[in-house]
Each structure stands twice: as structure tokens, then as C-alpha cells.
Protein backbone atom coordinates (compact mmCIF):
# COMPACT_ATOMS: atom_id res chain seq x y z
CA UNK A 1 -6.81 234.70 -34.08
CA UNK A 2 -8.78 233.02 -36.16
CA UNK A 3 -7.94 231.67 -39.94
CA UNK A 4 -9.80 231.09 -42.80
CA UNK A 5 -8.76 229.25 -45.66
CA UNK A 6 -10.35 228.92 -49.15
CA UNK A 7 -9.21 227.32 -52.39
CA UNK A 8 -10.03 227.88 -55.78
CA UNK A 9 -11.62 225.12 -57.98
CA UNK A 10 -8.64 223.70 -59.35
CA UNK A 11 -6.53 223.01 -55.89
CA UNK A 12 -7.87 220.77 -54.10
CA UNK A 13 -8.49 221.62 -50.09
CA UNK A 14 -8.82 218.89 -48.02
CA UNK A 15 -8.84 218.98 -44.11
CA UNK A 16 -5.64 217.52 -43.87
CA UNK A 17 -4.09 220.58 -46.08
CA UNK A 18 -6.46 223.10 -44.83
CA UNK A 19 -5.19 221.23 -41.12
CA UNK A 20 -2.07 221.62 -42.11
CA UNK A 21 -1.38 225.32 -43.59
CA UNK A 22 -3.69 226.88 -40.74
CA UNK A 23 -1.39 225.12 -37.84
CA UNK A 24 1.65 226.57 -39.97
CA UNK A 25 0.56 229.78 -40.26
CA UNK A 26 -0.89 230.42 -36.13
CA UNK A 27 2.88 229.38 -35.21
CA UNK A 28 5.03 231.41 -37.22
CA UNK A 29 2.52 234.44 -36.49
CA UNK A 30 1.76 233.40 -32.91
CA UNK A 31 3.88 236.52 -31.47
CA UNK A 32 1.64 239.08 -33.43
CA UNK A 33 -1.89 236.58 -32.22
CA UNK A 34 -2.78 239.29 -29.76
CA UNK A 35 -3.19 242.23 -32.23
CA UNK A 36 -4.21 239.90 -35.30
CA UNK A 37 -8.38 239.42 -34.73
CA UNK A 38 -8.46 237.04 -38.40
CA UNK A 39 -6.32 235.68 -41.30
CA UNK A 40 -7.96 234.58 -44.65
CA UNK A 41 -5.88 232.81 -46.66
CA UNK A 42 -6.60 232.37 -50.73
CA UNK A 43 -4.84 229.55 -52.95
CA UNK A 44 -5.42 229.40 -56.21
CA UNK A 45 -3.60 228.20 -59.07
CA UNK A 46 -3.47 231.40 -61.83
CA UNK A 47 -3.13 229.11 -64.98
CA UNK A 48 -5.85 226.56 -64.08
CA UNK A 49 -5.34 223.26 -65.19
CA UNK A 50 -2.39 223.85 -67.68
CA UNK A 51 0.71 223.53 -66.51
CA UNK A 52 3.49 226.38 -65.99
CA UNK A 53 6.18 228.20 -63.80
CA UNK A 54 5.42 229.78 -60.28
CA UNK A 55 1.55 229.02 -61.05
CA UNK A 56 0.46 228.68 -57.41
CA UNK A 57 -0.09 232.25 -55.88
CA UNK A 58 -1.18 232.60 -51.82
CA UNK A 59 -2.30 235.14 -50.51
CA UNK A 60 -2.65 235.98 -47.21
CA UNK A 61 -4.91 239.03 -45.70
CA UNK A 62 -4.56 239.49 -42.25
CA UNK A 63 -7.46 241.57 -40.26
CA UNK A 64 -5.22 243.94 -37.07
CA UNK A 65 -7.39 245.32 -34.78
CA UNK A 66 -8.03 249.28 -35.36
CA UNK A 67 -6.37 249.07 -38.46
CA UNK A 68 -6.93 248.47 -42.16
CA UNK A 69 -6.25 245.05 -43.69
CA UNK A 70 -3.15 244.14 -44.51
CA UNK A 71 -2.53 241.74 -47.55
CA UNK A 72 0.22 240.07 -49.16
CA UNK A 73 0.70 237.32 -52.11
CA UNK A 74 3.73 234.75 -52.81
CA UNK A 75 3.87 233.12 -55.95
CA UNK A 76 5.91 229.23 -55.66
CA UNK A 77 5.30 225.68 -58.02
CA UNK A 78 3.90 224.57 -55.18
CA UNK A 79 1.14 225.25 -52.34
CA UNK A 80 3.59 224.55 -49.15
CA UNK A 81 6.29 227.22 -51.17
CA UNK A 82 3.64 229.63 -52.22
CA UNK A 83 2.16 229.55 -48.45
CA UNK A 84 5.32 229.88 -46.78
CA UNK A 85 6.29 232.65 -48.98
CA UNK A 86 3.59 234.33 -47.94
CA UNK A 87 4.11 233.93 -44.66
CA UNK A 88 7.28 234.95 -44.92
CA UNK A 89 5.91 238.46 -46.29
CA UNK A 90 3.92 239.09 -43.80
CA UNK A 91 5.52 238.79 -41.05
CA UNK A 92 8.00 241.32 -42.66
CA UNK A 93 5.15 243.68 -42.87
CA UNK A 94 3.59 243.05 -39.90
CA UNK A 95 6.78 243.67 -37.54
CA UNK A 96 7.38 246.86 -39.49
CA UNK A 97 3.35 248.13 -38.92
CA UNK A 98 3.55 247.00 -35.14
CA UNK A 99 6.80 248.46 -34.42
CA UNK A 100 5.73 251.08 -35.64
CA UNK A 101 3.26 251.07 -33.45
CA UNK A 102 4.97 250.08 -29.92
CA UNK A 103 7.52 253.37 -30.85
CA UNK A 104 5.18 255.87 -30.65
């Protein structure tokens, strides 16, 4: 499984972050790894520089083999609430698509 993380211009995303978020997400989604083949994950803050209320939004695509995309966003105050949020939301979604799977 293999994640890809991007920032927009206004958060900053430094190796230790990008370090960080990446080893977060492969362990809470380390018992889908086998049918996940990539994760991109996209920060950005929505009002740019100004300040304001649940401004940080992540949002988290995740490639399944022979499947579409799934994606889903989370919007916190800050990046480590926003990212666990979304993680949060997908793992909801993707036990619910894989179970799916395994039943049938």
C-alpha cells in the first residue's frame, strides 16, 4: 500500500508531518493493506491564510484493487483532527465495501 501525501500552499508539509500522517494512516488501515494498492491524501486549508472554524479539510482517496476509488473528507481546526477524521471515515466505508465483498 502505498501513500501519497500532498499539501496545498498554505500548510506547510514537511517530512516530519508528511512522516508522521503516512505512518498514522498504514496502521489504522493496515488490516485492509492487502486489498488497498494506494492512498493519496490532500490537506488543504479552505480559507487560506485568514483565520476561521473547522478550516482544515483532509481528504483521503483510497485506490482498492478492481474497484473504483473510494474518497472521503473530514473537516477539524487542525491537520492531526482533520486527518484522523478522515481516517476515521474511511475505515467506516471501507469495512462496509469489503464486507460486502467477503459475503458474497
Amino acid at each position: 500500500m502505498k501513500i501519497q501525501f500532498n499539501t496545498d500552499k498554505t500548510i506547510q508539509g514537511d517530512e516530519r508531518h508528511e512522516g508522521y500522517f503516512t505512518d498514522q494512516i498504514a496502521k489504522e488501515l493496515d488490516r485492509f493493506q492487502s486489498h488497498i494498492t494506494r492512498i493519496e491524501v490532500h490537506i488543504s486549508d479552505e480559507n487560506g491564510k485568514k483565520e476561521g472554524i473547522k478550516d482544515i479539510r483532509c481528504l483521503l482517496e483510497a485506490r482498492i484493487e478492481g474497484r473504483q476509488p473510494i474518497a472521503v473528507s473530514d473537516q477539524a481546526n487542525t491537520i492531526e483532527q482533520a486527518v484522523s477524521g478522515a481516517i476515521h471515515k474511511l475505515k467506516a466505508s471501507l469495512g462496509t465495501i469489503l464486507g460486502r465483498l467477503q459475503n458474497h
